[in-house]
N, C-alpha and C. Protein backbone atom coordinates (compact mmCIF):
# COMPACT_ATOMS: atom_id res chain seq x y z
N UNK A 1 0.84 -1.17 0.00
CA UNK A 1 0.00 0.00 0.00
C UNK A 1 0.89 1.24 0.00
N UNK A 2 0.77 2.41 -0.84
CA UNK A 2 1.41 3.17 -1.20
C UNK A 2 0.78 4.37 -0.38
N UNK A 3 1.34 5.09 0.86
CA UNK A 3 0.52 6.18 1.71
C UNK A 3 0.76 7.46 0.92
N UNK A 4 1.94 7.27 -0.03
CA UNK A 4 2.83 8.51 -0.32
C UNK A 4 3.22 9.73 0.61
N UNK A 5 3.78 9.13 1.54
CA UNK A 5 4.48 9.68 3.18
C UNK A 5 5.53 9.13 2.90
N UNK A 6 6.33 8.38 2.26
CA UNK A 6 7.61 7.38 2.07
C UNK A 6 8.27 8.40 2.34
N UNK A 7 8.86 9.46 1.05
CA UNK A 7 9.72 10.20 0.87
C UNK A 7 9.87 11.05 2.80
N UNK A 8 8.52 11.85 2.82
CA UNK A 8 8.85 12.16 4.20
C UNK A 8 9.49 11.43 5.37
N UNK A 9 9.08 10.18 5.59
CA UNK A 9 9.48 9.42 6.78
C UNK A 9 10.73 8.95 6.18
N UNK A 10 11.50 9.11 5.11
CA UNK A 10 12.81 8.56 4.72
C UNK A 10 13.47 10.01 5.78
N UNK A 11 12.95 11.18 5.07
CA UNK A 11 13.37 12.22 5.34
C UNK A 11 13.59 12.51 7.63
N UNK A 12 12.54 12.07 7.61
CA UNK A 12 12.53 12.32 9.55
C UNK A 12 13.34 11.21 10.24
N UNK A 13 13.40 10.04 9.23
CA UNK A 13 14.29 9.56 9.68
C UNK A 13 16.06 9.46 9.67
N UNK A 14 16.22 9.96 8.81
CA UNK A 14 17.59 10.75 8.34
C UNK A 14 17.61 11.93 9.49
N UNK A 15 16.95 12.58 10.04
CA UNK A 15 16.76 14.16 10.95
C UNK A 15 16.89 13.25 12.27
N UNK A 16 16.21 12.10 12.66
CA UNK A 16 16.84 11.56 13.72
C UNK A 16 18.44 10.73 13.89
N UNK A 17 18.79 10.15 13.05
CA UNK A 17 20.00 9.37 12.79
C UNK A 17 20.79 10.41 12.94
N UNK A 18 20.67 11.80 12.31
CA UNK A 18 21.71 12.76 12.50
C UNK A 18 21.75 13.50 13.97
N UNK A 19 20.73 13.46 14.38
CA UNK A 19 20.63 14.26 15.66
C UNK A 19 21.09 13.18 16.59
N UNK A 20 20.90 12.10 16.71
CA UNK A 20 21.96 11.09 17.74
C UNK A 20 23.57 10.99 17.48
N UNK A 21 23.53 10.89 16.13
CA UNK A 21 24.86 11.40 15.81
C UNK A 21 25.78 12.48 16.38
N UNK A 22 24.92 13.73 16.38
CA UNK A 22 26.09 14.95 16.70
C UNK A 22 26.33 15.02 17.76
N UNK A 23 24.56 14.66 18.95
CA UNK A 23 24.91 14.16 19.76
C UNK A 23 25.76 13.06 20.92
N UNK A 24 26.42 12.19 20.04
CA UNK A 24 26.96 11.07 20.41
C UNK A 24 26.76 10.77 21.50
N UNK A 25 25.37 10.31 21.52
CA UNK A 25 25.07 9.40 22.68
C UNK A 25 23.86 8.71 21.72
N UNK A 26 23.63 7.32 22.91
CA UNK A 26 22.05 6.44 22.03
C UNK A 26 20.78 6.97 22.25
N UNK A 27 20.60 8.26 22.92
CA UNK A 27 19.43 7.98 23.63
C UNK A 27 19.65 9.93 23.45
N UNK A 28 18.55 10.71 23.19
CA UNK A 28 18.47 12.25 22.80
C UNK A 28 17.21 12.19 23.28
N UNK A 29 16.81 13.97 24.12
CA UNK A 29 15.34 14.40 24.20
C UNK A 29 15.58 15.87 23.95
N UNK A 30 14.97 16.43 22.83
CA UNK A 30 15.10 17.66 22.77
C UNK A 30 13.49 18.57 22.34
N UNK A 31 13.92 19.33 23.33
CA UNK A 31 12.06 20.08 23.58
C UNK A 31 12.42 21.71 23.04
N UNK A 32 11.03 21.67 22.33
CA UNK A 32 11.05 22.79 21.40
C UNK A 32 9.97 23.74 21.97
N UNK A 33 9.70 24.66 21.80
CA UNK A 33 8.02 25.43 21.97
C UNK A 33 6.72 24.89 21.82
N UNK A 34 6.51 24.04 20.89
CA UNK A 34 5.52 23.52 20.16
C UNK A 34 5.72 21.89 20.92
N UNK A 35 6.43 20.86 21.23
CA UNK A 35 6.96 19.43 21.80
C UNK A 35 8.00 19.33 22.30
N UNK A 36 8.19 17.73 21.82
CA UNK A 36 9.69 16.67 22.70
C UNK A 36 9.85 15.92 21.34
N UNK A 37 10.99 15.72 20.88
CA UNK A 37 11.29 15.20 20.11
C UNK A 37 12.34 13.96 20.73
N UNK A 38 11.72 12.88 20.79
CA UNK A 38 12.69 11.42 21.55
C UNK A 38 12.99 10.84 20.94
N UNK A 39 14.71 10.54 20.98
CA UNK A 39 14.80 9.32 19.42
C UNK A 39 16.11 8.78 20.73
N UNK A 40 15.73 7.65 20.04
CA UNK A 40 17.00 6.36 20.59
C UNK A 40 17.46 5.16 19.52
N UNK A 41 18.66 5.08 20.03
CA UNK A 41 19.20 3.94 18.92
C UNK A 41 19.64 2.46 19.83
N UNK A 42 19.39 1.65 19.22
CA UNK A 42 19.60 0.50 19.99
C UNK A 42 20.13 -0.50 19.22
N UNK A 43 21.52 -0.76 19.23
CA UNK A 43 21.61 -2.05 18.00
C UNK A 43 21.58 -1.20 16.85
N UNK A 44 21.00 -2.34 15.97
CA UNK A 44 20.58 -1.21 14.33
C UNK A 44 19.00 -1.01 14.24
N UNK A 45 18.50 -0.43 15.61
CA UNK A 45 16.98 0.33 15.32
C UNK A 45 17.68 1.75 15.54
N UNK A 46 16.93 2.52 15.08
CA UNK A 46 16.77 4.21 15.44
C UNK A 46 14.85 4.15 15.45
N UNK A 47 14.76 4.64 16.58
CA UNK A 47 13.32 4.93 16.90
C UNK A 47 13.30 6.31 17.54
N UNK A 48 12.38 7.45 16.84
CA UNK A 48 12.10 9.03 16.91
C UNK A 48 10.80 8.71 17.19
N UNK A 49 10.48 9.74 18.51
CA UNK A 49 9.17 9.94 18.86
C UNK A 49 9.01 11.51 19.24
N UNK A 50 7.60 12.16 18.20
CA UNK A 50 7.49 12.97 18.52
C UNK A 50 6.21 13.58 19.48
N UNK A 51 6.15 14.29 20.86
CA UNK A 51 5.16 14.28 21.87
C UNK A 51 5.16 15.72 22.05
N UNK A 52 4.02 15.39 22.88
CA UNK A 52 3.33 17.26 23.43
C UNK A 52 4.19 17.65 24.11
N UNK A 53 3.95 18.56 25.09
CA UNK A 53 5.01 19.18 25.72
C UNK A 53 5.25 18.74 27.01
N UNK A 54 4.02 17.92 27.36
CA UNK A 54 3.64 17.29 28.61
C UNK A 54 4.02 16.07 29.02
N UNK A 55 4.39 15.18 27.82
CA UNK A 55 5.23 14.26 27.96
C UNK A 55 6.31 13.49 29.05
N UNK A 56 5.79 12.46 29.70
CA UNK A 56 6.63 12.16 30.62
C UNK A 56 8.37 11.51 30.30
N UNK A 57 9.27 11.89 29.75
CA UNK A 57 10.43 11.22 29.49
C UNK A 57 10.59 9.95 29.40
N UNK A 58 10.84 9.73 31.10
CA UNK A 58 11.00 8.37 31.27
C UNK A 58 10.04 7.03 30.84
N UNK A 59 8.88 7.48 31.08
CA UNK A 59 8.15 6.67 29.91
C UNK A 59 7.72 6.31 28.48
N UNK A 60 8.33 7.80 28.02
CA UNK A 60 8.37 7.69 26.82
C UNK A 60 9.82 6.94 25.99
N UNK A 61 10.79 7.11 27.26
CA UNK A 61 11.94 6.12 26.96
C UNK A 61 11.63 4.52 27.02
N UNK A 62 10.96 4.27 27.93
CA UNK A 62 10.56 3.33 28.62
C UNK A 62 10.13 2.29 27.43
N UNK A 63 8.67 3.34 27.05
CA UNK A 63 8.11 2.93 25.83
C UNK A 63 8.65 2.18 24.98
N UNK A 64 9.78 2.95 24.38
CA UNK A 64 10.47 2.86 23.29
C UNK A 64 11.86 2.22 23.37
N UNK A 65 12.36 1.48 24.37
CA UNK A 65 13.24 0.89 24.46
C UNK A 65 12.17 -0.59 24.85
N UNK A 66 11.07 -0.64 25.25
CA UNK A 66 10.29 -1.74 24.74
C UNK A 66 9.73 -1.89 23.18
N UNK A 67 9.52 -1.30 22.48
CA UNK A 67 9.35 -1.18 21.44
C UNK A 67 10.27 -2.42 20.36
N UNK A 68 11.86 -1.23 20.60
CA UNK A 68 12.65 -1.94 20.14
C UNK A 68 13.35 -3.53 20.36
N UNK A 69 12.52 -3.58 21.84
CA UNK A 69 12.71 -5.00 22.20
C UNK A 69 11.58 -5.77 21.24
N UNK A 70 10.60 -5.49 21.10
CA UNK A 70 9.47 -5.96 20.79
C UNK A 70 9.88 -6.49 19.08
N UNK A 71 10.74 -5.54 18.42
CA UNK A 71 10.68 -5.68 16.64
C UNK A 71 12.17 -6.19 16.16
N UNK A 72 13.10 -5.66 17.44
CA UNK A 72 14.31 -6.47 17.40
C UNK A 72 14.55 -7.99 17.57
């Protein structure tokens, strides 16, 4: 099934891979005006999550380091 979102989500995901990168660490939370932008790398996943402003961290890490257990 073709959403034609490909090109974008190639694109956000390239914007996370780089932002753990410059950061050199696995695990980034960076909060803007508008959200939280959470991305972690584990192995060879990169998983970006983007949340309100209200967002609890640690569960949203939580989340997502189950996640990657889950598809890894």
């Amino acid at each position: 099934m073709d959403t034609g979102h490909e090109p974008e989500a190639e694109s956000l995901a390239e914007l996370a891979r780089d932002l753990l990168s410059r950061a050199e660490t696995p695990q980034v939370e960076v909060s803007t005006g508008a959200g939280i932008v959470y991305a972690l790398r584990r192995g060879d996943w990169t998983l970006a999550v983007v949340a309100g402003r209200f967002a609890l961290s640690s569960l949203v890490f939580f989340d997502m380091r189950r996640v990657i257990e889950e598809i890894g």
